[in-house]
N, C-alpha and C. Protein backbone atom coordinates (compact mmCIF):
# COMPACT_ATOMS: atom_id res chain seq x y z
N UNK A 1 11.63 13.79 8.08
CA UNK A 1 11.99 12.78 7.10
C UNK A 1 12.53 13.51 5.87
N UNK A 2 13.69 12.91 5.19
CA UNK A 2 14.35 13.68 4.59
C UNK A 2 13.99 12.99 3.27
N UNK A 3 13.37 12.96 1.99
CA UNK A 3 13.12 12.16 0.87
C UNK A 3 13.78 12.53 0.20
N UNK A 4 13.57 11.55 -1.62
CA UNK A 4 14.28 12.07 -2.66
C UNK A 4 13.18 12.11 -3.48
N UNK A 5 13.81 13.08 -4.49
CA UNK A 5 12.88 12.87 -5.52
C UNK A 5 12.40 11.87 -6.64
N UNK A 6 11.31 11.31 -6.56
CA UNK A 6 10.48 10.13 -6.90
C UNK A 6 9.98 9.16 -5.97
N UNK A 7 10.42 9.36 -4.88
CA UNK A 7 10.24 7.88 -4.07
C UNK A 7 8.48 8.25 -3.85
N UNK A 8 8.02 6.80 -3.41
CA UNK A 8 6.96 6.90 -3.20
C UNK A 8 6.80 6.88 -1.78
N UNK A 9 5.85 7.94 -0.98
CA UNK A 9 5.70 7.94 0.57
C UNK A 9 4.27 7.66 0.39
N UNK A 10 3.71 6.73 1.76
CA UNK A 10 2.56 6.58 2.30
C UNK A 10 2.45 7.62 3.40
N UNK A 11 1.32 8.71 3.24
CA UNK A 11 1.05 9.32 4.21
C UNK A 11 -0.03 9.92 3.91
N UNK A 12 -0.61 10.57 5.10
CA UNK A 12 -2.13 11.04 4.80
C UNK A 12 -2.92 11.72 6.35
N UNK A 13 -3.76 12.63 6.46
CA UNK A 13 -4.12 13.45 7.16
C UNK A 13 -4.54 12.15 8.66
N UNK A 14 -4.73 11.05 8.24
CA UNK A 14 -5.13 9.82 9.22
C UNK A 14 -4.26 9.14 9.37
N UNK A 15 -3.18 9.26 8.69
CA UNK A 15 -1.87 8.59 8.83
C UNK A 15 -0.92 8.86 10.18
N UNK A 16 -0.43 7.75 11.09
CA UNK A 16 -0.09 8.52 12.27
C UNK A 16 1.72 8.56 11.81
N UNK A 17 2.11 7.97 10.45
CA UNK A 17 3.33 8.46 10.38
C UNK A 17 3.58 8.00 8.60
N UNK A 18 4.80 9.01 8.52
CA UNK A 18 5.03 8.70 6.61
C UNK A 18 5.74 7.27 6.51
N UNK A 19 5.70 6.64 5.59
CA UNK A 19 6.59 5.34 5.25
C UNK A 19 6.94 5.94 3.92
N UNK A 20 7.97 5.51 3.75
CA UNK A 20 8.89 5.38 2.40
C UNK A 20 8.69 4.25 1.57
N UNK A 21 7.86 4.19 1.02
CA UNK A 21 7.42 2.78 0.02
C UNK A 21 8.52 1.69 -0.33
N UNK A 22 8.58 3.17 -1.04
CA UNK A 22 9.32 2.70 -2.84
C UNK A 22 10.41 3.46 -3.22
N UNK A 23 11.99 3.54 -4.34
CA UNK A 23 12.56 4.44 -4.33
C UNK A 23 11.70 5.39 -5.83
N UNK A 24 11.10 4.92 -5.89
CA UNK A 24 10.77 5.26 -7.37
C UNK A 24 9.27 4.73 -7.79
N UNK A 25 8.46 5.77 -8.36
CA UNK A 25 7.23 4.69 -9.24
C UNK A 25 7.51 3.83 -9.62
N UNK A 26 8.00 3.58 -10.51
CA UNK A 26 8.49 2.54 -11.31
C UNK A 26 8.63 1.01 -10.27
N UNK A 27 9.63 1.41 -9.21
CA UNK A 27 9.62 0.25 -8.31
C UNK A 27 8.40 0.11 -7.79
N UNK A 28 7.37 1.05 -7.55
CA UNK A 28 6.37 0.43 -6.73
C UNK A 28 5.29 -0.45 -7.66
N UNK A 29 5.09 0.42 -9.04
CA UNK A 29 4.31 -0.18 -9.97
C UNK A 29 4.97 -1.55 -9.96
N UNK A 30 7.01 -2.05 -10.26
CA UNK A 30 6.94 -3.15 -10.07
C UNK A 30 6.42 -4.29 -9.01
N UNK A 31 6.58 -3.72 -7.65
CA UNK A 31 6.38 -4.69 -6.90
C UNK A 31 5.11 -5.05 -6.63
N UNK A 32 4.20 -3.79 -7.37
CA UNK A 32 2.38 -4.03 -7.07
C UNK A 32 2.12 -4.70 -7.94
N UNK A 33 2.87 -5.24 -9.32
CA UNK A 33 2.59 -6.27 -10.11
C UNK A 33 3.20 -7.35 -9.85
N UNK A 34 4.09 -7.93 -8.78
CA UNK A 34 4.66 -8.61 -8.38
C UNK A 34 3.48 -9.15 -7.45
N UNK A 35 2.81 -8.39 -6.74
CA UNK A 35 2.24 -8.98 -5.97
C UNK A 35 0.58 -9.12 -6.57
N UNK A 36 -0.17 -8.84 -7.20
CA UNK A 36 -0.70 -9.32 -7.94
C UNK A 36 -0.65 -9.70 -8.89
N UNK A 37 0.49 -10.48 -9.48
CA UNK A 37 0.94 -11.80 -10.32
C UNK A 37 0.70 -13.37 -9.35
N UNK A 38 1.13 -12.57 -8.22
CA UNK A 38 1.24 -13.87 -6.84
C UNK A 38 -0.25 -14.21 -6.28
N UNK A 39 -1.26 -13.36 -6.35
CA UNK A 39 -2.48 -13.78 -6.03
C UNK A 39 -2.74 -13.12 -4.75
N UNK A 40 -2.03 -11.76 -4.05
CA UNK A 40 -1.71 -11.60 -2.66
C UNK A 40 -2.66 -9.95 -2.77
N UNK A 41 -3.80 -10.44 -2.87
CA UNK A 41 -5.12 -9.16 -3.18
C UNK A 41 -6.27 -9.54 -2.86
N UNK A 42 -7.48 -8.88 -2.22
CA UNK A 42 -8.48 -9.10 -2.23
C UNK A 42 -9.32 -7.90 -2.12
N UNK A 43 -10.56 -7.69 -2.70
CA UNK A 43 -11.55 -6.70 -3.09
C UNK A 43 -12.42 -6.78 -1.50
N UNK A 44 -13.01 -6.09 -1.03
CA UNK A 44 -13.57 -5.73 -0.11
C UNK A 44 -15.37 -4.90 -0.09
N UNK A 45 -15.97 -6.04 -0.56
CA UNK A 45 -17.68 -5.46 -0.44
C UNK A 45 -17.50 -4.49 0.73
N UNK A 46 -17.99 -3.03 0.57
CA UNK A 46 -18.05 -2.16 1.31
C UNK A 46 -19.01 -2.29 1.45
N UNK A 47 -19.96 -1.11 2.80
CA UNK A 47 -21.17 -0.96 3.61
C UNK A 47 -22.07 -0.58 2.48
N UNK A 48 -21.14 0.88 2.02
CA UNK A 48 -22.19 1.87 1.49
C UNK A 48 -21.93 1.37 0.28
N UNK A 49 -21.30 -0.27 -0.56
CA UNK A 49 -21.99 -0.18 -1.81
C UNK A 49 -20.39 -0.19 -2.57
N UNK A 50 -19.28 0.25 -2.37
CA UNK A 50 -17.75 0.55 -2.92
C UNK A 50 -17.55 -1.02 -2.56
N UNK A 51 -16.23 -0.36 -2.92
CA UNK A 51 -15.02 -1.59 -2.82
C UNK A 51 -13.98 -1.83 -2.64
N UNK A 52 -13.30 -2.03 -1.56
CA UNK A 52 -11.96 -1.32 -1.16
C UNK A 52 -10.83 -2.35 -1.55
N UNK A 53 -9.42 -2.04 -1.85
CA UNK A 53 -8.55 -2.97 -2.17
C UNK A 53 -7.65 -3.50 -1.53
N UNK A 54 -6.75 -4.69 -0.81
CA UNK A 54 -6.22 -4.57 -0.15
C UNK A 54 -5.01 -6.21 -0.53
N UNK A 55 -4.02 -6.18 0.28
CA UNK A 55 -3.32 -7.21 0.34
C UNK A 55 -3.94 -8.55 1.33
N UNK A 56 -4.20 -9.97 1.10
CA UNK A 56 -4.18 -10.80 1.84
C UNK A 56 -2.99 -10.62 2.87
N UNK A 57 -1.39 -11.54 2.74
CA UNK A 57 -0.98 -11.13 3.59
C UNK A 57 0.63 -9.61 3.37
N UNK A 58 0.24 -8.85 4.24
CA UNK A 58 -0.77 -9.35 5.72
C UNK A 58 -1.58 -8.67 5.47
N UNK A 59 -2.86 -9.33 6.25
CA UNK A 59 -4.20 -9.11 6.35
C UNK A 59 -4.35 -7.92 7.14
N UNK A 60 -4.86 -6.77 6.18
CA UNK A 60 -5.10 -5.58 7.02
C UNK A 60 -6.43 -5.13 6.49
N UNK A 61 -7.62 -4.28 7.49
CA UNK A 61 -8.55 -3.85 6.81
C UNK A 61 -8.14 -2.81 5.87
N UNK A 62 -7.35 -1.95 5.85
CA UNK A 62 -7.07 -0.78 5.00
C UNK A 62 -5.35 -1.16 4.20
N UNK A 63 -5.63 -0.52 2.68
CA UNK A 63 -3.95 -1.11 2.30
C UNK A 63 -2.82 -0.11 2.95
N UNK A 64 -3.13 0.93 3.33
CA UNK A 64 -1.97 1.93 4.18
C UNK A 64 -1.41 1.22 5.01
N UNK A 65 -2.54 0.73 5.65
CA UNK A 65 -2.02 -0.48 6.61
C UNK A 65 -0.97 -1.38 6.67
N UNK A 66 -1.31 -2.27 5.28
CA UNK A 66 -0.89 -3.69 4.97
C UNK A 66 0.69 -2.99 4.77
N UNK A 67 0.82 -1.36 3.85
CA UNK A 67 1.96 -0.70 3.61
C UNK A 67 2.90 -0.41 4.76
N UNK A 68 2.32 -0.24 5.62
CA UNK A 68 2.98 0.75 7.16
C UNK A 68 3.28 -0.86 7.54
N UNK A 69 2.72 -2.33 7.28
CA UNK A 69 3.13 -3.53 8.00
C UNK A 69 4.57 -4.02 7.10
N UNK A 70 4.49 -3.89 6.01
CA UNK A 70 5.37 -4.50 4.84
C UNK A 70 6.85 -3.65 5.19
N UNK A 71 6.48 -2.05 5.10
CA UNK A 71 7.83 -1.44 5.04
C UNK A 71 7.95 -0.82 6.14
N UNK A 72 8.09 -1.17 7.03
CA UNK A 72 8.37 -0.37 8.45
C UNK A 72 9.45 -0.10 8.77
């Protein structure tokens, strides 16, 4: 995967592949206030006591997830 500089990538040692978010912070900060302006969030009572964050839709247990569903 060939990036630029600023974009935002989803990826991570459990991640089975990178996504390209965003071209820029800026765009992602916009669209993550876009989407919680819209009401499209929910908090997640964890086991051990946390609280995990995530998008309603789509409904994913993890937000990498909901990310890898949105921008594929």
């Amino acid at each position: 995967m060939q990036g630029t500089y600023g974009q935002v990538i989803s990826f991570g040692r459990d991640e089975e592949r990178k996504i390209a978010v965003a071209p820029s912070i800026h765009a992602f900060v916009g669209w993550m206030l876009a989407e919680l302006a819209a009401g499209n969030f929910h908090f997640q009572q964890e086991d051990d006591g946390g609280r995990s964050f995530n998008t309603l839709r789509p409904q994913k247990f993890h937000f990498l997830d909901a990310l890898a569903a949105l921008f594929h």
